[in-house]
N, C-alpha and C. Protein backbone atom coordinates (compact mmCIF):
# COMPACT_ATOMS: atom_id res chain seq x y z
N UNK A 1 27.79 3.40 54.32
CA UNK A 1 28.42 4.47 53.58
C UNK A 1 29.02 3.95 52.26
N UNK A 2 29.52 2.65 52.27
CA UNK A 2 30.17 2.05 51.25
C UNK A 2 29.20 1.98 49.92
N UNK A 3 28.08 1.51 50.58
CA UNK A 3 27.11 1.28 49.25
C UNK A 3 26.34 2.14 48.97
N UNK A 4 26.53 3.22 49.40
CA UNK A 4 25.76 4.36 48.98
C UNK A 4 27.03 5.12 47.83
N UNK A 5 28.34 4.79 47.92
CA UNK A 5 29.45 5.29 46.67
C UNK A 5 29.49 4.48 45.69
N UNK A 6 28.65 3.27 45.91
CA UNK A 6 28.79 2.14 44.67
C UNK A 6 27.59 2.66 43.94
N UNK A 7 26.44 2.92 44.77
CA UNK A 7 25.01 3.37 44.16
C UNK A 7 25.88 4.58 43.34
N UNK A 8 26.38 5.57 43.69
CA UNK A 8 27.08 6.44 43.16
C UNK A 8 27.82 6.21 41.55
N UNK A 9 28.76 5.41 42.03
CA UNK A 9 29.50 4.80 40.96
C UNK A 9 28.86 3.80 39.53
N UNK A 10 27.15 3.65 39.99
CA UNK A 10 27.14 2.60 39.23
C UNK A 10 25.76 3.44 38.16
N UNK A 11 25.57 4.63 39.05
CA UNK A 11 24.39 5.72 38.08
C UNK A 11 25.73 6.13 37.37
N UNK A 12 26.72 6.78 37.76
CA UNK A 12 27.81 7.31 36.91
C UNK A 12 27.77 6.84 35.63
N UNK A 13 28.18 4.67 35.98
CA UNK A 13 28.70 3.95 34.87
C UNK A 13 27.30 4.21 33.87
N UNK A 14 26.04 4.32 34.33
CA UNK A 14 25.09 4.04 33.16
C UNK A 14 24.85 5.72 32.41
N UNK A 15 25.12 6.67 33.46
CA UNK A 15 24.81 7.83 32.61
C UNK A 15 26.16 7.87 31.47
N UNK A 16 27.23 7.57 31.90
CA UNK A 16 28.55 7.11 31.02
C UNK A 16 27.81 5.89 29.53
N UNK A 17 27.18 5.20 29.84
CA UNK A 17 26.79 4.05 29.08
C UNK A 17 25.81 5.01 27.83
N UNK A 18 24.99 5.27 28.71
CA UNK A 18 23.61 6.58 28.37
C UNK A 18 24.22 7.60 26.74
N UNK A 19 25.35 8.30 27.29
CA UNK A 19 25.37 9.18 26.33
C UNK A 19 26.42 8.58 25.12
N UNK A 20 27.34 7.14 25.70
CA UNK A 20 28.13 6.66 24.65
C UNK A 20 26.56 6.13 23.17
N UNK A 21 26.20 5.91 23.60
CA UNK A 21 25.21 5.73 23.00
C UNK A 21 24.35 6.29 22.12
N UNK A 22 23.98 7.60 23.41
CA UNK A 22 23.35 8.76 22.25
C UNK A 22 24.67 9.38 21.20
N UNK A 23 25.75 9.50 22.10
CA UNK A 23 26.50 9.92 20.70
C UNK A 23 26.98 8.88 19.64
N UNK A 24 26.81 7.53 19.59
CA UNK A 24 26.52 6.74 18.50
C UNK A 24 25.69 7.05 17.68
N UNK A 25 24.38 6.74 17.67
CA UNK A 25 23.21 7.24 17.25
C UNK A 25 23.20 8.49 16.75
N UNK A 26 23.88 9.93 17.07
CA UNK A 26 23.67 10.89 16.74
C UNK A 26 24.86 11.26 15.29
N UNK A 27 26.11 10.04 15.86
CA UNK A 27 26.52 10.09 14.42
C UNK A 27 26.46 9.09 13.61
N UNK A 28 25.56 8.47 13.50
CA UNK A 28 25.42 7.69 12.41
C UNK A 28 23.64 8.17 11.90
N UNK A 29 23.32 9.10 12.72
CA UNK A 29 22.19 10.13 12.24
C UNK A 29 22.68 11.30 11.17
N UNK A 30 24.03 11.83 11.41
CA UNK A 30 24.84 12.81 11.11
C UNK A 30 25.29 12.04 9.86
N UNK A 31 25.81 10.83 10.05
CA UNK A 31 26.40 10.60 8.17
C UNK A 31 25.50 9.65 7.31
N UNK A 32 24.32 9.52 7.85
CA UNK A 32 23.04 9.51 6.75
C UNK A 32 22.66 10.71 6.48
N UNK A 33 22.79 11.65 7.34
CA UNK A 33 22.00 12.87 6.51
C UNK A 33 23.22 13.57 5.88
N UNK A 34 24.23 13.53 5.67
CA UNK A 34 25.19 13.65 4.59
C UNK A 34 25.38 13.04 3.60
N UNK A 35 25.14 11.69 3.47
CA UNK A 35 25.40 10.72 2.77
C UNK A 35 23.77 11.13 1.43
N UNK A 36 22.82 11.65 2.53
CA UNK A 36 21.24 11.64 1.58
C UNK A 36 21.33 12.99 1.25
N UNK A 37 22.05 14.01 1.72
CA UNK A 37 22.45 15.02 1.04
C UNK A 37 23.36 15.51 0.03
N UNK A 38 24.43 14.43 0.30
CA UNK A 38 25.20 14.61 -1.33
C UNK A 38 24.22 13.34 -2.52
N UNK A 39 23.58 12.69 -1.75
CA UNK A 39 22.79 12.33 -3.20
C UNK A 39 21.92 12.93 -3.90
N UNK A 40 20.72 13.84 -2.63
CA UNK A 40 20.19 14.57 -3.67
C UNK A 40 20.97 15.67 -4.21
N UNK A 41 22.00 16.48 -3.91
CA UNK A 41 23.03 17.54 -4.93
C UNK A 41 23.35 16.80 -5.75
N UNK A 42 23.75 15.23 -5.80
CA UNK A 42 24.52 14.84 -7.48
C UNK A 42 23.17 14.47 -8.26
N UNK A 43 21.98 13.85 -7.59
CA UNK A 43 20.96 13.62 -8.44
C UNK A 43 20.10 15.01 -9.41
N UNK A 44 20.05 16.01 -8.57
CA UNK A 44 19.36 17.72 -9.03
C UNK A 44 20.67 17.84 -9.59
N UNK A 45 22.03 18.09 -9.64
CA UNK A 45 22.51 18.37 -10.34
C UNK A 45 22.20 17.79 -11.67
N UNK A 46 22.37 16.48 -11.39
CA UNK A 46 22.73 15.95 -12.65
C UNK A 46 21.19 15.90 -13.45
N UNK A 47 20.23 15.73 -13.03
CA UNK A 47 18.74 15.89 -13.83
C UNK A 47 18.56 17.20 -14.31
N UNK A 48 19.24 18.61 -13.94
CA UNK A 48 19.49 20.19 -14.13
C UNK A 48 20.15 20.18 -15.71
N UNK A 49 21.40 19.27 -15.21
CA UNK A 49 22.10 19.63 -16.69
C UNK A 49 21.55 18.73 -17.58
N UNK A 50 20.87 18.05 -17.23
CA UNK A 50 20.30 17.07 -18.82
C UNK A 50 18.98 17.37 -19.21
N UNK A 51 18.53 18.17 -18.78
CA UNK A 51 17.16 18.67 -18.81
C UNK A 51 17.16 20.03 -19.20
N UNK A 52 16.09 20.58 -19.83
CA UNK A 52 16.19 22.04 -20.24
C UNK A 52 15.62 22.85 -19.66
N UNK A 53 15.29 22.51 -18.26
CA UNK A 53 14.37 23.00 -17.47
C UNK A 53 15.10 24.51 -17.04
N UNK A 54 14.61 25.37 -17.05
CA UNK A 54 15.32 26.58 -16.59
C UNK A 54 14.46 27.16 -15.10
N UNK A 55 15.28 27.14 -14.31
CA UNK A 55 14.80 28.05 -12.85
C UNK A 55 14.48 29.35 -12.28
N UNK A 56 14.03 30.18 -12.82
CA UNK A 56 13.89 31.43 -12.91
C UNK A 56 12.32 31.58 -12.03
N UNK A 57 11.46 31.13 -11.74
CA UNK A 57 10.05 31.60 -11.58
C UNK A 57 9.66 30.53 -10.10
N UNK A 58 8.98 30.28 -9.73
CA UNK A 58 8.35 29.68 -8.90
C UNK A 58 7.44 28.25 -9.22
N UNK A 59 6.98 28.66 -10.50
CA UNK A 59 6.81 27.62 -11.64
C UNK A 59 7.50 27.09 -11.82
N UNK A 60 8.34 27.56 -12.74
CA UNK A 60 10.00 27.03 -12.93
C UNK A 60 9.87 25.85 -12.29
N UNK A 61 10.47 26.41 -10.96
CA UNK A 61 10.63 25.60 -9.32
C UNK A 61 9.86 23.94 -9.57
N UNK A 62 8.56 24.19 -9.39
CA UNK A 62 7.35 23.13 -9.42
C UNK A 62 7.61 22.30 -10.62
N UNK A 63 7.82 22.90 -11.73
CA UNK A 63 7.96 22.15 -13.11
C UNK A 63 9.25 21.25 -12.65
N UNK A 64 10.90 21.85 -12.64
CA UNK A 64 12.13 20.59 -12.29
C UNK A 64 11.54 19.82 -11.54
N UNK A 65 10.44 20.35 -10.33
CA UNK A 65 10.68 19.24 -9.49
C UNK A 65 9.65 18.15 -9.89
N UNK A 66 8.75 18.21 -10.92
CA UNK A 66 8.05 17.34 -11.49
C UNK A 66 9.21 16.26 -12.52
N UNK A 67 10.05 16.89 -12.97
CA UNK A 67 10.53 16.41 -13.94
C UNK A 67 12.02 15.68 -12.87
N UNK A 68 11.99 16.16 -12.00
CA UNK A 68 13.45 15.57 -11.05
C UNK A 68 12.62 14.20 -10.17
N UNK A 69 11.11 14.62 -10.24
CA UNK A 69 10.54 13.11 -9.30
C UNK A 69 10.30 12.29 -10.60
N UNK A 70 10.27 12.55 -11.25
CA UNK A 70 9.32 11.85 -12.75
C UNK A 70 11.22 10.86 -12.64
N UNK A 71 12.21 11.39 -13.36
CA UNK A 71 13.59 10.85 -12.85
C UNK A 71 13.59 9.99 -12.40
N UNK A 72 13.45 10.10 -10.87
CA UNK A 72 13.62 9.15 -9.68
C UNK A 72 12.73 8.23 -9.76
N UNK A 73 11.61 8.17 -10.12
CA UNK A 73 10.30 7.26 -10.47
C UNK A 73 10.70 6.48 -11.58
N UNK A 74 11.94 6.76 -12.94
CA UNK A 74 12.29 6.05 -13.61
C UNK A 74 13.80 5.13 -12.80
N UNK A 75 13.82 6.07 -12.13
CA UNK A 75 15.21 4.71 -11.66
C UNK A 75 14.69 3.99 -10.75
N UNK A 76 13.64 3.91 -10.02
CA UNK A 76 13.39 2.89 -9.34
C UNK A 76 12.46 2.09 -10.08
N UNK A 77 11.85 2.65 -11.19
CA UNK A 77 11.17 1.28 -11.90
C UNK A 77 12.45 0.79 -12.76
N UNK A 78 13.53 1.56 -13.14
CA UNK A 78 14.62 0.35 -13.93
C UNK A 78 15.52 -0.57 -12.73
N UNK A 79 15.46 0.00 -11.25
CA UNK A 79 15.80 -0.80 -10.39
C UNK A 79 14.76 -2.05 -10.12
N UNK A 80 14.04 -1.74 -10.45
CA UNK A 80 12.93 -3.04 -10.28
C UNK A 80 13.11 -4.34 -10.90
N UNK A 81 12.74 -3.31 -12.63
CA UNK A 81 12.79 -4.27 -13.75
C UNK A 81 14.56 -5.21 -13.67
N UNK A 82 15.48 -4.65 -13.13
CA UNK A 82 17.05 -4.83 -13.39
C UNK A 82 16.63 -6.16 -12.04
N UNK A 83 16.34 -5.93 -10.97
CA UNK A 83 15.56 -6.95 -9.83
C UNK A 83 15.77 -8.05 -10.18
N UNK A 84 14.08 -7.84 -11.13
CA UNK A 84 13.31 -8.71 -11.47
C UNK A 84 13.94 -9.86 -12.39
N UNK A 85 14.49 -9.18 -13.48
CA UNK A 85 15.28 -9.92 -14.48
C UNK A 85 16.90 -10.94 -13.67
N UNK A 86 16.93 -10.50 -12.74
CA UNK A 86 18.23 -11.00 -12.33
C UNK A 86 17.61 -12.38 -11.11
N UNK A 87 16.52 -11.79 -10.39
CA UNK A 87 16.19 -13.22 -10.07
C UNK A 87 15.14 -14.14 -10.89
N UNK A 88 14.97 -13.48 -11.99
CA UNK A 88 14.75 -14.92 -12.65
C UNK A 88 15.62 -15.53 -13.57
N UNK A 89 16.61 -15.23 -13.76
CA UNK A 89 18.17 -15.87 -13.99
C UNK A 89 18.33 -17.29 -13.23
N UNK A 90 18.82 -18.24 -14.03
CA UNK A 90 19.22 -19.54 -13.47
C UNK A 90 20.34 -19.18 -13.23
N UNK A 91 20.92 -19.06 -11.66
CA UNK A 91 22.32 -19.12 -11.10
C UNK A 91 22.99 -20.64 -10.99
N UNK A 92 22.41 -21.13 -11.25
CA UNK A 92 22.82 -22.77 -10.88
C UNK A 92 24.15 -22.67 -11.52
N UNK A 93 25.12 -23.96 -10.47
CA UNK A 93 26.34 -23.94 -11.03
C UNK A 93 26.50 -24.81 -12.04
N UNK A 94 25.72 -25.30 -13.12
CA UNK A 94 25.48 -26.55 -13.69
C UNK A 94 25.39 -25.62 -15.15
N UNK A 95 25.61 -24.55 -15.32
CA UNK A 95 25.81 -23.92 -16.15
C UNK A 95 26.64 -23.13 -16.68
N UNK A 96 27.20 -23.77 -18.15
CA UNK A 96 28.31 -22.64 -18.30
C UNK A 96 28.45 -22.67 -19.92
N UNK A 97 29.31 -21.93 -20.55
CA UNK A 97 29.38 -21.38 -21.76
C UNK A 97 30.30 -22.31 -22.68
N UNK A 98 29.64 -23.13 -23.66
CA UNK A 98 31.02 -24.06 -24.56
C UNK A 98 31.29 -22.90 -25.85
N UNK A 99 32.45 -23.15 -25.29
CA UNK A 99 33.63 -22.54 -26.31
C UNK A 99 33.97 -23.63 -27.54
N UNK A 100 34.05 -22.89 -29.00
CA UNK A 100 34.99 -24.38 -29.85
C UNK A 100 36.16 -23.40 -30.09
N UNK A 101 36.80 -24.54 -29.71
CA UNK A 101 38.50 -24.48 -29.82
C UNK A 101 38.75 -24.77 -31.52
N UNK A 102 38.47 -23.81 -32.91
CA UNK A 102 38.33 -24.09 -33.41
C UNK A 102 39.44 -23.70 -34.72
């Protein structure tokens, strides 16, 4: 009888284990998709107001969003190029800037 309340006790502990878990996972599912939702509102915002694109048509529509990916296609090639240029930088500590004390 004893080990049939431990069998008991020990599905408990894992369905206990089970959902600490899924509700981990479900919020750190929950504040990426907040986190990727206020980026795209500040990114469309902000490509809206610098752009003269006006939204009125369905076209409209298709056209920002050519011109809001065209955007994003420029910041990840200046994230590239910004990359690129920084690891080919000599970090060495054997380098530094002479000043004249003059």
């Amino acid at each position: 009888m004893a080990s049939i309340w431990f069998l008991f006790l020990v599905i408990i502990a894992i369905v206990f284990v089970v959902l600490k878990v899924v509700m981990k996972k479900q919020a750190i599912a929950t504040k990426l998709a907040l986190v990727l939702f206020v980026f795209l509102m500040v990114t469309v915002g902000y490509v809206y107001t610098t752009s003269d694109v006006e939204v009125k048509t369905v076209k409209d529509v298709f056209n920002f969003g050519g011109v809001y990916f065209s955007w994003i296609g420029s910041v990840f090639q200046n994230m590239k190029s910004l990359t690129a240029n920084v690891i080919e930088k000599d970090w060495g500590a054997d380098n530094s800037t002479e000043t004249s004390n003059g």
